[in-house]
Protein backbone atom coordinates (compact mmCIF):
# COMPACT_ATOMS: atom_id res chain seq x y z
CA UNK A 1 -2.50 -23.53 -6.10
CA UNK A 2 -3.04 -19.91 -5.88
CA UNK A 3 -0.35 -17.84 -4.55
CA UNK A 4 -0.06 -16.28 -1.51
CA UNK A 5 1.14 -12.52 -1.03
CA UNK A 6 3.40 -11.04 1.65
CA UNK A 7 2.71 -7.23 2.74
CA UNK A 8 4.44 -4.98 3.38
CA UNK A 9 3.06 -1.43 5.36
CA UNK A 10 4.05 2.21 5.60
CA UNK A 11 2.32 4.28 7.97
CA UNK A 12 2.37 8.36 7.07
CA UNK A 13 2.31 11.15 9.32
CA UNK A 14 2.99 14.20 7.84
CA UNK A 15 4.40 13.09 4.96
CA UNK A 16 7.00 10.89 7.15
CA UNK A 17 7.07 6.88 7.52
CA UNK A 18 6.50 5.90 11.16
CA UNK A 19 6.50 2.70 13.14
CA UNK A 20 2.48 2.49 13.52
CA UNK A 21 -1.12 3.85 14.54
CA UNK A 22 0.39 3.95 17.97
CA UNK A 23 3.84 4.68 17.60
CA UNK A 24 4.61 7.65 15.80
CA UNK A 25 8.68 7.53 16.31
CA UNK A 26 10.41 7.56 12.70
CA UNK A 27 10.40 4.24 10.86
CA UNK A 28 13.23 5.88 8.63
CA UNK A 29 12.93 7.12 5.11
CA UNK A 30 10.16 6.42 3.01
CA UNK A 31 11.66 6.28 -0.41
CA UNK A 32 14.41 4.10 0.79
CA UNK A 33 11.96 1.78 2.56
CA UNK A 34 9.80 2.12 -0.82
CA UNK A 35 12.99 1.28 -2.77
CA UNK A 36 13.39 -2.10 -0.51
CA UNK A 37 10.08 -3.54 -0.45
CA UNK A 38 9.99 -3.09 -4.60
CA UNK A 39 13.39 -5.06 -5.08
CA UNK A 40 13.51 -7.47 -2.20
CA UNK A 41 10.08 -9.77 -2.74
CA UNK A 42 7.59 -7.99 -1.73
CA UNK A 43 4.57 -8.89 -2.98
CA UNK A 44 2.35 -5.75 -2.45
CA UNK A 45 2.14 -1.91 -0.11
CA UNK A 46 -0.40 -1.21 2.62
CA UNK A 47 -0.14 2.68 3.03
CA UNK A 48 -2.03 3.73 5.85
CA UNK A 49 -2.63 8.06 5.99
CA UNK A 50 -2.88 8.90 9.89
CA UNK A 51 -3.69 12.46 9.13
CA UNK A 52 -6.21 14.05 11.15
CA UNK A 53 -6.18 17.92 9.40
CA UNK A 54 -6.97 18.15 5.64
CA UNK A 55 -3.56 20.17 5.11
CA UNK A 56 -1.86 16.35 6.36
CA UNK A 57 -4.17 14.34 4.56
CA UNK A 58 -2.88 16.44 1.08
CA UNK A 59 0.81 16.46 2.38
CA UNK A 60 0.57 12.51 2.84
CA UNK A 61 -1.75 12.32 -0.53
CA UNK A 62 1.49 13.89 -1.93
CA UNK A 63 4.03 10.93 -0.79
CA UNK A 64 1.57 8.24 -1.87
CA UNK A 65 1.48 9.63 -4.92
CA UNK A 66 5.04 9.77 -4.99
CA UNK A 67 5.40 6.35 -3.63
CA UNK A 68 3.38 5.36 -6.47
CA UNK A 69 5.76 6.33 -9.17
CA UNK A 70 8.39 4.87 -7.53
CA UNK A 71 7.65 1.53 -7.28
CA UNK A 72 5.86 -1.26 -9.39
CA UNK A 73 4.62 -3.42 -6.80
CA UNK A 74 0.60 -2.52 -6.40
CA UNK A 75 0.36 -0.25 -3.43
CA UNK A 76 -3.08 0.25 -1.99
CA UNK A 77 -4.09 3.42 -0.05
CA UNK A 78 -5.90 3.25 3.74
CA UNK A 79 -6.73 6.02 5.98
CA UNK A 80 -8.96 9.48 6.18
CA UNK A 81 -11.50 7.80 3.46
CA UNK A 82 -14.53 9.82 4.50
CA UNK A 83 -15.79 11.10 1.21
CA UNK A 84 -16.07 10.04 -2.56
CA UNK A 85 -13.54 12.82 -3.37
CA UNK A 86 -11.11 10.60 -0.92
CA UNK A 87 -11.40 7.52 -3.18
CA UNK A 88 -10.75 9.32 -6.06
CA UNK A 89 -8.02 11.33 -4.72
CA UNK A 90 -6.41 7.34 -3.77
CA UNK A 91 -6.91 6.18 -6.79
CA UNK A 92 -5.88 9.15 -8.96
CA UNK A 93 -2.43 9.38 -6.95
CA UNK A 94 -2.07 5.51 -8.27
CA UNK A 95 -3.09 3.25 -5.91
CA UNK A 96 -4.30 -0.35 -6.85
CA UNK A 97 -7.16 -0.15 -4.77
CA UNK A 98 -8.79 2.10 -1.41
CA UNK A 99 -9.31 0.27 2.21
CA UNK A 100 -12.06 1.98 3.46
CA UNK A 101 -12.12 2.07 7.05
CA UNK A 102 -14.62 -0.58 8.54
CA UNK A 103 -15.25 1.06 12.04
CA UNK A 104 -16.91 4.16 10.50
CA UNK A 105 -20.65 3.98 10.13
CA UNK A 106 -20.27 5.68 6.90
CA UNK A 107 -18.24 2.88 5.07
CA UNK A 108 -21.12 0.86 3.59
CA UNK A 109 -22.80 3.87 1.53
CA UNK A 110 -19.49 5.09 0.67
CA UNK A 111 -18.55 1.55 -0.43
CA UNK A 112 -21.96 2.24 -2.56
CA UNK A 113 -20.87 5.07 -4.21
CA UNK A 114 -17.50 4.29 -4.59
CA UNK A 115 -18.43 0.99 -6.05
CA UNK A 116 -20.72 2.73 -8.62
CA UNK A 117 -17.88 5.55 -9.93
CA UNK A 118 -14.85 3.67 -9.68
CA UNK A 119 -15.96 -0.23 -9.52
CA UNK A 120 -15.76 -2.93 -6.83
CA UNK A 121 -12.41 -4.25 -7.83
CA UNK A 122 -10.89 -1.04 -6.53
CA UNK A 123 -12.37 -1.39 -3.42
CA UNK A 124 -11.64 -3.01 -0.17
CA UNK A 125 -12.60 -2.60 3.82
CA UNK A 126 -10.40 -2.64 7.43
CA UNK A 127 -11.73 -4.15 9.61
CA UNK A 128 -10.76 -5.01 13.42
CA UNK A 129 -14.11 -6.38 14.58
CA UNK A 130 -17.37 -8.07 12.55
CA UNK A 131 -19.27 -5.65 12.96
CA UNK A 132 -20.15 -4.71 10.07
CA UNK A 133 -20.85 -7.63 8.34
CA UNK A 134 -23.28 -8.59 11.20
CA UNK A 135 -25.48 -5.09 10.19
CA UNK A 136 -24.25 -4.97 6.07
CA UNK A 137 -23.03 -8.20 4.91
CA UNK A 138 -24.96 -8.60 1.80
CA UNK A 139 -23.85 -4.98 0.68
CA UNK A 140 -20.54 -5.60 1.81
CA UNK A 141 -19.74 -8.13 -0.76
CA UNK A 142 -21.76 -6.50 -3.59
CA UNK A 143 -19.83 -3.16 -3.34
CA UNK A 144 -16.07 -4.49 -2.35
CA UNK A 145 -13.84 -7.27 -3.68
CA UNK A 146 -11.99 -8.03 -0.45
CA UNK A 147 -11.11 -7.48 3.23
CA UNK A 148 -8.53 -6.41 5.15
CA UNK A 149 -7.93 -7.83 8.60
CA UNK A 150 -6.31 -6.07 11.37
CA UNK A 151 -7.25 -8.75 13.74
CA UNK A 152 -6.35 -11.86 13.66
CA UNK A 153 -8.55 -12.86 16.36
CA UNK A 154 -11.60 -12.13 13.76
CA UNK A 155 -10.36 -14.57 11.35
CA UNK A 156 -12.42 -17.60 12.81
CA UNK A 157 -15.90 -15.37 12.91
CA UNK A 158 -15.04 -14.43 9.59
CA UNK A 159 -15.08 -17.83 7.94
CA UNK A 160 -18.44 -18.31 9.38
CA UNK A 161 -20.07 -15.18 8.03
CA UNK A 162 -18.69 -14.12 4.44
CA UNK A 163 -16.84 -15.84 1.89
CA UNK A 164 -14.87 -12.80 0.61
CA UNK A 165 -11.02 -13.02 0.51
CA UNK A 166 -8.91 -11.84 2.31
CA UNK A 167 -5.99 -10.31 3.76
CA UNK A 168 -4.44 -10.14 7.08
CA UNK A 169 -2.10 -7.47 8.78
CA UNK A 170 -0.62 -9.02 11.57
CA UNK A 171 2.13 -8.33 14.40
CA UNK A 172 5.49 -10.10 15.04
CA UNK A 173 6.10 -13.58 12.84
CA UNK A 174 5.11 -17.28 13.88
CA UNK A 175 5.81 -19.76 11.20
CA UNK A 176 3.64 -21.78 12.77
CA UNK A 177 0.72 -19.46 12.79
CA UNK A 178 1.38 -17.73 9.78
CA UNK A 179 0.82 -21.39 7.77
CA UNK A 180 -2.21 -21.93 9.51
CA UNK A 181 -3.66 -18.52 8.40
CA UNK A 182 -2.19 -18.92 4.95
CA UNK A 183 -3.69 -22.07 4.58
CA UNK A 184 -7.39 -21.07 5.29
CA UNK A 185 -8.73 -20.63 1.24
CA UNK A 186 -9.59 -16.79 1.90
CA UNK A 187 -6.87 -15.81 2.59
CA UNK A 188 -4.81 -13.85 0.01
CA UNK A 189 -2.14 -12.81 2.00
CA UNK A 190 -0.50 -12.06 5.36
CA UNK A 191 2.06 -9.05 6.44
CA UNK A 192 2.41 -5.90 8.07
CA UNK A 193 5.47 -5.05 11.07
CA UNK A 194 7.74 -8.30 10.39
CA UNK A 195 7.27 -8.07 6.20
CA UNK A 196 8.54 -4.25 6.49
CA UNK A 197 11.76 -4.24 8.76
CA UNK A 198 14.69 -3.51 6.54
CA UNK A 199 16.37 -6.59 7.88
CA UNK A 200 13.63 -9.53 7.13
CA UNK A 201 14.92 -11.15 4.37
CA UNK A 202 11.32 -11.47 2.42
CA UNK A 203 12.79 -14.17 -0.23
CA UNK A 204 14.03 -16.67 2.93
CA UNK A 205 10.28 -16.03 4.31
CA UNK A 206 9.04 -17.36 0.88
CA UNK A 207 11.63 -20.52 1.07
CA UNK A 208 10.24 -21.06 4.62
CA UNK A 209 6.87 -20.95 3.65
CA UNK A 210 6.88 -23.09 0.42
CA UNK A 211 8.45 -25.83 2.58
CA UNK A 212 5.25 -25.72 4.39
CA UNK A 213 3.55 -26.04 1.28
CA UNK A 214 2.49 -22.42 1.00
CA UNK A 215 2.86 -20.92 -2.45
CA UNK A 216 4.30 -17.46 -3.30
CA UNK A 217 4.95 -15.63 -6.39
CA UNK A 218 8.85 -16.43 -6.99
CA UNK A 219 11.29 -16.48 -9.92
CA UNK A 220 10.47 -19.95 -12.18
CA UNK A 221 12.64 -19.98 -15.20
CA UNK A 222 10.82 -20.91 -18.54
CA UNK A 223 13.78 -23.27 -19.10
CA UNK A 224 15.86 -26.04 -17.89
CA UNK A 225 19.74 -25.08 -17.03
CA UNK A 226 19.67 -28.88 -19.12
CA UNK A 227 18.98 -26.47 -22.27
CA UNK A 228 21.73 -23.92 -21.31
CA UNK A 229 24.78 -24.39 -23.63
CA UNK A 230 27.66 -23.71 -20.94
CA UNK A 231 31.48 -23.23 -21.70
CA UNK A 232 33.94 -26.08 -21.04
CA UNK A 233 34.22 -25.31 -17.80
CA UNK A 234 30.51 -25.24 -17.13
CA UNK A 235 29.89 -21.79 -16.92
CA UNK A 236 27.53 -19.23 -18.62
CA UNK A 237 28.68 -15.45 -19.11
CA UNK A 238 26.00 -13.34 -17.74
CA UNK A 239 25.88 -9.87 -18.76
CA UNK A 240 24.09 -7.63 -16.31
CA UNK A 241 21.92 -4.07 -17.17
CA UNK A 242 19.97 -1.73 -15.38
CA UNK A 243 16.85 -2.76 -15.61
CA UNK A 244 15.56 1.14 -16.38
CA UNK A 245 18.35 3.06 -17.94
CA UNK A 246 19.54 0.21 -19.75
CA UNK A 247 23.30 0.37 -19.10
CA UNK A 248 25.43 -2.16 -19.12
CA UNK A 249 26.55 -2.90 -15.38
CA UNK A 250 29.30 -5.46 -15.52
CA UNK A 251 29.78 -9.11 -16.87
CA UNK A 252 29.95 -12.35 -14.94
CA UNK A 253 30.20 -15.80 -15.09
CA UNK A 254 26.82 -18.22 -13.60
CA UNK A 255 27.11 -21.73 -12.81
CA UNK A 256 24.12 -24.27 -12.25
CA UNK A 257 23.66 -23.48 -8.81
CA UNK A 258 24.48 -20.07 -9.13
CA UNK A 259 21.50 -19.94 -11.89
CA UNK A 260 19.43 -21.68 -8.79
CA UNK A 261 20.50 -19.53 -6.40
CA UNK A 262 19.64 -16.52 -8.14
CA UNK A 263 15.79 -17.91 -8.34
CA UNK A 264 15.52 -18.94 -5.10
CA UNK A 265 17.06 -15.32 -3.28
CA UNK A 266 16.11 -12.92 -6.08
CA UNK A 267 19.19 -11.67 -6.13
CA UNK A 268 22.16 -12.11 -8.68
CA UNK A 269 24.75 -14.44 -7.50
CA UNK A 270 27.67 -15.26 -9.67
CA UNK A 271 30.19 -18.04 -9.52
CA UNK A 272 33.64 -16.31 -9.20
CA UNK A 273 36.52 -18.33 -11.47
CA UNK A 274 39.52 -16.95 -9.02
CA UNK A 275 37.85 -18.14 -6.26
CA UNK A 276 36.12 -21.09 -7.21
CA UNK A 277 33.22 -20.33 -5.23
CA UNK A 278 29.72 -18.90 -5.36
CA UNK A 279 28.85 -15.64 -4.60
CA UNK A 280 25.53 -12.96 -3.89
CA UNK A 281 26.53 -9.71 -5.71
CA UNK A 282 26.45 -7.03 -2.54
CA UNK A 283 27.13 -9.57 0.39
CA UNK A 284 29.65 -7.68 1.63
CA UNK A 285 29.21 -4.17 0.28
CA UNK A 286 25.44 -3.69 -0.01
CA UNK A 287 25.49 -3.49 -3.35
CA UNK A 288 22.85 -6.24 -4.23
CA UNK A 289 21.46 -6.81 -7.54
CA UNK A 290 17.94 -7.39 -7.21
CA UNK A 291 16.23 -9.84 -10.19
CA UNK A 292 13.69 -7.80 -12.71
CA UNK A 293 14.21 -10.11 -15.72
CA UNK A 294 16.56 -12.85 -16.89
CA UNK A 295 16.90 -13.83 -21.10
CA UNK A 296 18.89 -16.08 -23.00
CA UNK A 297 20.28 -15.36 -25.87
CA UNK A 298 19.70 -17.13 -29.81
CA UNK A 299 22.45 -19.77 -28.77
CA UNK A 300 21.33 -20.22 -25.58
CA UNK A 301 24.96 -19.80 -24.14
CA UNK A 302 24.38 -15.98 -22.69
CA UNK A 303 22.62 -14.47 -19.85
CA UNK A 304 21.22 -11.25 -20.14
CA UNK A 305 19.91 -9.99 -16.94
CA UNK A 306 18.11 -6.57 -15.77
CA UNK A 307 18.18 -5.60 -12.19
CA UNK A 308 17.55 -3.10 -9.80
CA UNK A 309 21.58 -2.45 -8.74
CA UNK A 310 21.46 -0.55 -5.09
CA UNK A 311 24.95 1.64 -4.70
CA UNK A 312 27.77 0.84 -7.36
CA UNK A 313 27.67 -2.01 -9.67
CA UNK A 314 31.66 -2.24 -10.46
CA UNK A 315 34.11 -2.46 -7.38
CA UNK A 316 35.88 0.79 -7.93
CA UNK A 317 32.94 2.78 -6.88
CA UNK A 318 31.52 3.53 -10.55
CA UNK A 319 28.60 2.99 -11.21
CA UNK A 320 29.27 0.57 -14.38
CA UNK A 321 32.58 -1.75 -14.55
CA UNK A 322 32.45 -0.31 -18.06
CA UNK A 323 33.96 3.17 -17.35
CA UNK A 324 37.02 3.35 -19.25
CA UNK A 325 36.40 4.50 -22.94
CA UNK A 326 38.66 2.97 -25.18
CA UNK A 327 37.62 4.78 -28.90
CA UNK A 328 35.06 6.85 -30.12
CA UNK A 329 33.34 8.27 -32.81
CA UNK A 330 31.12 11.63 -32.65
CA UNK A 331 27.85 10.23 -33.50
CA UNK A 332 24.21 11.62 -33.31
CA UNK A 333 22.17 9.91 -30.54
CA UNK A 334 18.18 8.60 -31.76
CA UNK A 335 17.28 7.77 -28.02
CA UNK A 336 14.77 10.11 -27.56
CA UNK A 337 14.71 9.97 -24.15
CA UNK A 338 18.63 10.83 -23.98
CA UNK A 339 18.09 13.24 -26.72
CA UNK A 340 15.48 15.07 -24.07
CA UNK A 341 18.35 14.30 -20.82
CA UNK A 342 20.87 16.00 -22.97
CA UNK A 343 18.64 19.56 -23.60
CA UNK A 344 17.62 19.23 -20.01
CA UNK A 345 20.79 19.11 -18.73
CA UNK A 346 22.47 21.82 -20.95
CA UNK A 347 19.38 24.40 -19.76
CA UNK A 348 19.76 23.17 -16.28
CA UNK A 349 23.56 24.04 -16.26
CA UNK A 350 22.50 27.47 -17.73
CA UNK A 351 20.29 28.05 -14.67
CA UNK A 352 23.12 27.05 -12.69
CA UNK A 353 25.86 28.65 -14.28
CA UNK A 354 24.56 31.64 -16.35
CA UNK A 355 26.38 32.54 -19.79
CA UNK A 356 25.87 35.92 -21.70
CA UNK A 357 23.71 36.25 -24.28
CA UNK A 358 22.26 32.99 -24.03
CA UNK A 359 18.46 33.01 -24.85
CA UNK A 360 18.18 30.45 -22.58
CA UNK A 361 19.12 33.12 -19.26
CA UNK A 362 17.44 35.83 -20.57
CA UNK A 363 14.35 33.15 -19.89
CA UNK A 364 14.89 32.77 -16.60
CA UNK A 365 16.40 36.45 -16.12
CA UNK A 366 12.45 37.13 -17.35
CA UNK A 367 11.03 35.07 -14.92
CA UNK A 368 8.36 32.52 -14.76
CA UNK A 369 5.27 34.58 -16.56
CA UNK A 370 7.73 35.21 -19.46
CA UNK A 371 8.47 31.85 -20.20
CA UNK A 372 4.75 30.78 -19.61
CA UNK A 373 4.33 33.88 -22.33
CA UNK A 374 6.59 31.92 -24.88
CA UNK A 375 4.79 28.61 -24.52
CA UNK A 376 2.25 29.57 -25.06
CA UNK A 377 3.06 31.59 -28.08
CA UNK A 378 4.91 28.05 -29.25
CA UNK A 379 1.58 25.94 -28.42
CA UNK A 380 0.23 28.67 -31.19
CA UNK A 381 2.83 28.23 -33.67
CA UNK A 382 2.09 24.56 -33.26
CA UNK A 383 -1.61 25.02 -33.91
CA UNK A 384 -1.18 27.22 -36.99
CA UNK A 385 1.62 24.62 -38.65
CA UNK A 386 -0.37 21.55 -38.33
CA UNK A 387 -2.79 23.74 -40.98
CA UNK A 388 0.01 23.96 -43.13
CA UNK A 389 0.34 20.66 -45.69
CA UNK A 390 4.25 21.26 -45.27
CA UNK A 391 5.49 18.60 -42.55
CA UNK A 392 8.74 20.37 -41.48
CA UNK A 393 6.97 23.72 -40.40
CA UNK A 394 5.16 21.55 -38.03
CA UNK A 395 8.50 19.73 -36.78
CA UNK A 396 10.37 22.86 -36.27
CA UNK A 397 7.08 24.65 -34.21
CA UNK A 398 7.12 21.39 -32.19
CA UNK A 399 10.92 21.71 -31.25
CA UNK A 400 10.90 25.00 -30.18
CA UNK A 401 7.65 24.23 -28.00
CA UNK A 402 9.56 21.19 -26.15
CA UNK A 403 12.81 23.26 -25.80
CA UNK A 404 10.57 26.28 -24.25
CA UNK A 405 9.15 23.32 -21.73
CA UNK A 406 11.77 22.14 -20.31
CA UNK A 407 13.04 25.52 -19.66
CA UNK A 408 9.90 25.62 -17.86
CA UNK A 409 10.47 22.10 -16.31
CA UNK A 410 13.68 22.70 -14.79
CA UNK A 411 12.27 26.30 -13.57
CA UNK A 412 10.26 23.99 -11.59
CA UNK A 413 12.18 21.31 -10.86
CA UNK A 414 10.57 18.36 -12.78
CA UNK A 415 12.36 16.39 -14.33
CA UNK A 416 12.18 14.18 -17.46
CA UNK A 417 12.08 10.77 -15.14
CA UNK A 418 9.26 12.47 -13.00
CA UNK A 419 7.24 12.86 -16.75
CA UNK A 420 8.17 9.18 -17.43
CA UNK A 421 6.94 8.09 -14.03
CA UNK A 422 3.80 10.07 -14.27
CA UNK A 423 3.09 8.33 -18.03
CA UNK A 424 3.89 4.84 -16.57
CA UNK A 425 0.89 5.82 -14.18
CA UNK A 426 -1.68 6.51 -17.05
């Protein structure tokens, strides 16, 4: 059976998350709201631009696009699609796919063109009435791959005209209805106001609907706890890492229906030894651990999980239970992405807190068209060494170009996760 997806929506004005089309009060942060949909089950974004001024639709093109590196969910972009330069401008900022709005007469030779450059899977089409089909129908399903339904009251006319999938955006939550809808074949999902409150919990949605026999993408281990190799008292040690930086977090113990548990909520729950009694990491704190990947190890007797930790891991307030150093030994880091953090940071603090003589402040003493100057020149020195048969001219010329760049990055504020964001994009 194919799954079903649950949607979540963010509605921009501005550049700010509000409640609706209608309601413009705040709906709270975006990035936090962002942050909540990727970790908590979420199954997809519906970002709707309300902008009615170019200068908004660019300001909300801008959180998209940051909303886009935040999260790995697919997000898909809706709203002030009027031209081909819109689409591209959507898809470019790293949306999944456009919703081009059905009640504009443009939207069918749009879809055209937009169907030609970028392809029909990117495509998709609002709509609140059937309209359209009735006048385009044919060219509706050669130039898009699915609909979007803001009506509900459609969805009978719409099983009578077209047989493209679909999804639905719909207000409020009734079990009862929201089976029936998921139920129908086209339909590929259901969401909108009830999917994106910060207090629906989105996995106990999924429990509720699977016992209805509705299907969602959920957490299915690729083996048996049978095949686990537990200690003597029945227990697995689990040790737990960020699922992006890679730290260590902390170390706990899982039992069988701990293990189960963590499937079915999606977040890490841990059987506690003092207690003798399960327990969600963040129940009473906030500090959940959502689920991005569990592995066991060679012996099948260790948990290694990554998740996406929300506030402090380790109850002291650190961030990692591992925060006491023991010993250590001066060693020579190969991670180049920590070898990059550590350059960054050492320029950054000479922004910050400006030493004499340092090369490094007479950069930004210079000012921006200096620096640019000395990139530049570096980008040279690069060109020339690569004609030179000698591999560590061309090293060297390369160092001194990435040093001058992140003098330039921090200059303007970018940092080495926004690069690795942007890449993860490409």
């Amino acid at each position: 059976m194919e799954h079903k997806n649950l949607i979540a929506t963010i509605y921009l004005k501005d550049g700010m998350a509000v409640k609706g089309k209608e309601d413009l009060e705040s709906a709270g942060g975006w990035k936090e709201l962002a942050k909540l949909y990727n970790d908590s089950g979420v199954d997809k974004l519906y970002v709707f631009d309300l902008s009615v001024t170019d200068r908004e639709h660019e300001v909300n093109l801008h959180t998209i696009k940051e909303l886009c590196r935040m999260v790995e969910i697919p997000i898909y972009g809706a709203g002030n699609i009027q031209r081909l330069e819109d689409i591209k401008k959507m898809l470019y900022a790293g949306c999944k796919g456009a919703i081009l709005d059905g009640a504009r007469h443009e939207t069918i030779s749009l879809a055209g063109e937009g169907m030609q450059r970028f392809g029909r899977e990117k495509l998709l089409i609002s709509m609140e009435n059937v309209d359209l089909l009735f006048k385009h129908k044919k060219e509706a399903e050669e130039y898009v791959h699915k609909l979007v339904v803001l009506n509900p009251l459609i969805i009978d006319a719409l099983e009578n005209i077209t047989d493209l999938p679909y999804s639905v955006i719909i207000q409020g939550y009734d079990k009862e209805r929201w089976v029936e809808i998921l139920k129908k074949d086209c339909v590929t999902g259901i969401g909108g106001e009830y999917i994106s409150r910060s207090d629906t919990d989105v996995t106990e949605v999924k429990r509720s609907l699977a016992a209805e026999g509705i299907e969602t993408k959920k957490f299915v281990s690729a083996m048996e706890w049978s095949q686990f190799q537990p200690n003597s008292d029945g227990l697995v040690p689990v040790i737990v890492q960020d699922y992006q930086t890679g730290e260590v977090l902390m170390m706990a113990y899982m039992n069988q229906e701990a293990f189960q548990t963590t499937l079915s909520l999606g977040k890490m729950t841990y059987y506690s030894r003092s207690r003798k009694q399960l327990w969600t990491k963040g129940e009473t704190s906030g500090h959940y651990q959502y689920v991005k990947s569990m592995a066991i190890d060679c012996d099948q007797d260790t948990i290694l999980a990554q998740v996406s930790q929300i506030g402090a891991a380790c109850h002291t307030g650190n961030p990692s239970c591992f925060y006491r150093e023991l010993v250590k030994k001066e060693y020579m880091t190969k991670n180049p992405l920590k070898v990059f953090e550590n350059v960054y940071h050492v320029i950054e603090d000479r922004m910050e807190h400006p030493k004499e003589g340092s090369y490094t402040n007479y950069l930004f003493d210079k000012g921006i068209d200096k620096i640019l100057k000395k990139l530049g020149e570096e980008a040279t020195e690069i060109v020339i060494a690569a004609k030179n048969p000698e591999p560590e001219e061309i090293k060297y010329e390369i160092s001194d170009f990435l040093y001058h760049m992140m003098v330039l990055m921090v200059e303007k504020g970018v940092t080495w996760d926004d690069i690795v964001e942007e890449l993860n994009q490409r």
